[in-house]
C-alpha atoms as a PDB file:
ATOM      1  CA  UNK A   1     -26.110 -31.311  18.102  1.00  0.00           C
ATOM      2  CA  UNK A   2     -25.274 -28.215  15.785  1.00  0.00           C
ATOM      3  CA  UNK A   3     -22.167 -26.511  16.314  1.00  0.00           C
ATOM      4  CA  UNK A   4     -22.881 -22.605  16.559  1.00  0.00           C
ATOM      5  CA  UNK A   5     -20.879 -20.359  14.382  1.00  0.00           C
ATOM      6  CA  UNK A   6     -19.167 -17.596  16.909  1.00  0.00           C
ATOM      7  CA  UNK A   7     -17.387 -15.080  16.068  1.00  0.00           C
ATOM      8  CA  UNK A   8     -15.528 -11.590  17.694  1.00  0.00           C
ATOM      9  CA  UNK A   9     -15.439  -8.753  15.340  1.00  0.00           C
ATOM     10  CA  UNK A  10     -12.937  -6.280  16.765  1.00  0.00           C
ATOM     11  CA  UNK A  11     -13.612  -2.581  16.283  1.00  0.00           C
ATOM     12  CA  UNK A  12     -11.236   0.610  16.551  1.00  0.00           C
ATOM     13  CA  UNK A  13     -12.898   3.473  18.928  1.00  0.00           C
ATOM     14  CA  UNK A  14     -16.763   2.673  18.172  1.00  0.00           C
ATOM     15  CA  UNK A  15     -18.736   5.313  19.387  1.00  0.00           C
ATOM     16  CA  UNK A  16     -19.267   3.596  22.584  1.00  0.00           C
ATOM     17  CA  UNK A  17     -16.444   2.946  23.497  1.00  0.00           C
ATOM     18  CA  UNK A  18     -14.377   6.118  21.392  1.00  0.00           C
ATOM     19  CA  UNK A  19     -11.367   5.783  23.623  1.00  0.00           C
ATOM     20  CA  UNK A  20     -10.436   1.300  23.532  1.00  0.00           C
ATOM     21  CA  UNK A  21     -10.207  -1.192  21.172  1.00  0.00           C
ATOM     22  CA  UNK A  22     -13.492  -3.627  21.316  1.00  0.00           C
ATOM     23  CA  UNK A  23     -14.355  -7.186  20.288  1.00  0.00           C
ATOM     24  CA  UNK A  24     -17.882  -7.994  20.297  1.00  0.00           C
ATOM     25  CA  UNK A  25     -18.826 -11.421  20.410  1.00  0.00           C
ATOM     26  CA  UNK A  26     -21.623 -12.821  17.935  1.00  0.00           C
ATOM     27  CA  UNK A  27     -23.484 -16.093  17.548  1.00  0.00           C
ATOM     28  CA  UNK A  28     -24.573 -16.334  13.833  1.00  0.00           C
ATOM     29  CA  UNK A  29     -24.327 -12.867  12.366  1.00  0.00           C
ATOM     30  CA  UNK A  30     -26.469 -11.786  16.196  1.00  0.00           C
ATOM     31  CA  UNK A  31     -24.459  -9.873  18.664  1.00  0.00           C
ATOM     32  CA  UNK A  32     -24.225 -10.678  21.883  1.00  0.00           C
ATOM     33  CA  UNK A  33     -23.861  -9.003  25.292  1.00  0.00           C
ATOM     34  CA  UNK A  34     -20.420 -10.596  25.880  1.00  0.00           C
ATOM     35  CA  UNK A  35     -17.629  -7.898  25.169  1.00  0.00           C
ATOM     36  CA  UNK A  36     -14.097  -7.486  25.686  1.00  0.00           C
ATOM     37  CA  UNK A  37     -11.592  -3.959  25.491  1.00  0.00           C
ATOM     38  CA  UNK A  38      -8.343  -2.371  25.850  1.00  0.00           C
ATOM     39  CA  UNK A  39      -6.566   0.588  25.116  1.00  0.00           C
ATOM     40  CA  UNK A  40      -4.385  -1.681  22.619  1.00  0.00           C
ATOM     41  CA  UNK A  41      -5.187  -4.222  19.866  1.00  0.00           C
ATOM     42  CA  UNK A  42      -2.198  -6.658  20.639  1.00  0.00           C
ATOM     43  CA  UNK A  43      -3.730  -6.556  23.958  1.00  0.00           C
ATOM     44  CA  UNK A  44      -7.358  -7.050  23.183  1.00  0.00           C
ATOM     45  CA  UNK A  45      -6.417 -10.332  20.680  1.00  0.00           C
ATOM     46  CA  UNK A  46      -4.585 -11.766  23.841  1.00  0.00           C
ATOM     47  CA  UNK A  47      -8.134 -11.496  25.521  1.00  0.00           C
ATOM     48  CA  UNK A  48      -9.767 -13.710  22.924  1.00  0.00           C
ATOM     49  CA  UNK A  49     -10.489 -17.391  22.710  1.00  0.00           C
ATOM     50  CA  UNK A  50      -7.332 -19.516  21.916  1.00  0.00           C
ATOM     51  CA  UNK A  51      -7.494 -21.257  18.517  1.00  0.00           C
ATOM     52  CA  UNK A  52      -9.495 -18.846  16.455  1.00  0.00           C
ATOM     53  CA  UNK A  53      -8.706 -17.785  12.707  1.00  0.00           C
ATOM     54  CA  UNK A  54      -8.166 -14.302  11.444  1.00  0.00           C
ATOM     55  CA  UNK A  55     -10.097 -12.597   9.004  1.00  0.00           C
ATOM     56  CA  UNK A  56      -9.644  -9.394   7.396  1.00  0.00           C
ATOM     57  CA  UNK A  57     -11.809  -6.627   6.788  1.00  0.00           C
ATOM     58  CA  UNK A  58     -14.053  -6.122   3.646  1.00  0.00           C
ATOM     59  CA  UNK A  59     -13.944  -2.624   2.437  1.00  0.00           C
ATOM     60  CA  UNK A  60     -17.502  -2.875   2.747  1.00  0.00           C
ATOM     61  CA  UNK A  61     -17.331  -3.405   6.479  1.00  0.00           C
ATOM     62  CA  UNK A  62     -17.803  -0.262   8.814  1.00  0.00           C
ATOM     63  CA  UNK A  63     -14.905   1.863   8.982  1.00  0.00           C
ATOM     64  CA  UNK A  64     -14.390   1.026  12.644  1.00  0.00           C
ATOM     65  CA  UNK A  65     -14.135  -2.602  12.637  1.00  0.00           C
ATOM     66  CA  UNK A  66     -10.711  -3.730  12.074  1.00  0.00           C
ATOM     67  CA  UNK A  67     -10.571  -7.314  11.674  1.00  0.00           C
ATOM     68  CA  UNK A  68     -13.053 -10.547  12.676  1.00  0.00           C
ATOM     69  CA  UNK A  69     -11.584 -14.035  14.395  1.00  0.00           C
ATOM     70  CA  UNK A  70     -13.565 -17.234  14.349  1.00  0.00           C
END
């Protein structure tokens, strides 16, 4: 069976959500419904699966998004 890639890109006051820190879970490079916020990031990464990796932005990412863990 494939593995699916997953991934939670965390984002700093979308538009959405202008006044919380989000991470939006995506399968592939395809969002998904599954969200997660708080009003800080240390908070939000607690929310997150255990065992993921860190990435850091590209400065061609979206100002908003701060970093992505898979």
């Amino acid at each position: 069976m494939k593995e699916e890639c997953i991934t939670w890109t965390i984002y700093k006051h979308p538009s959405d959500y202008p006044d919380e820190f989000v991470a939006r879970k995506f399968i592939l490079d395809k969002p998904t419904s599954e969200i997660k916020t708080s009003d800080t990031i240390e908070t939000l990464r607690l929310l997150l699966p255990m065992g993921l990796t860190r990435i850091e932005r590209s400065d061609d990412d979206d100002p908003v998004i701060v970093e992505t863990w898979m």
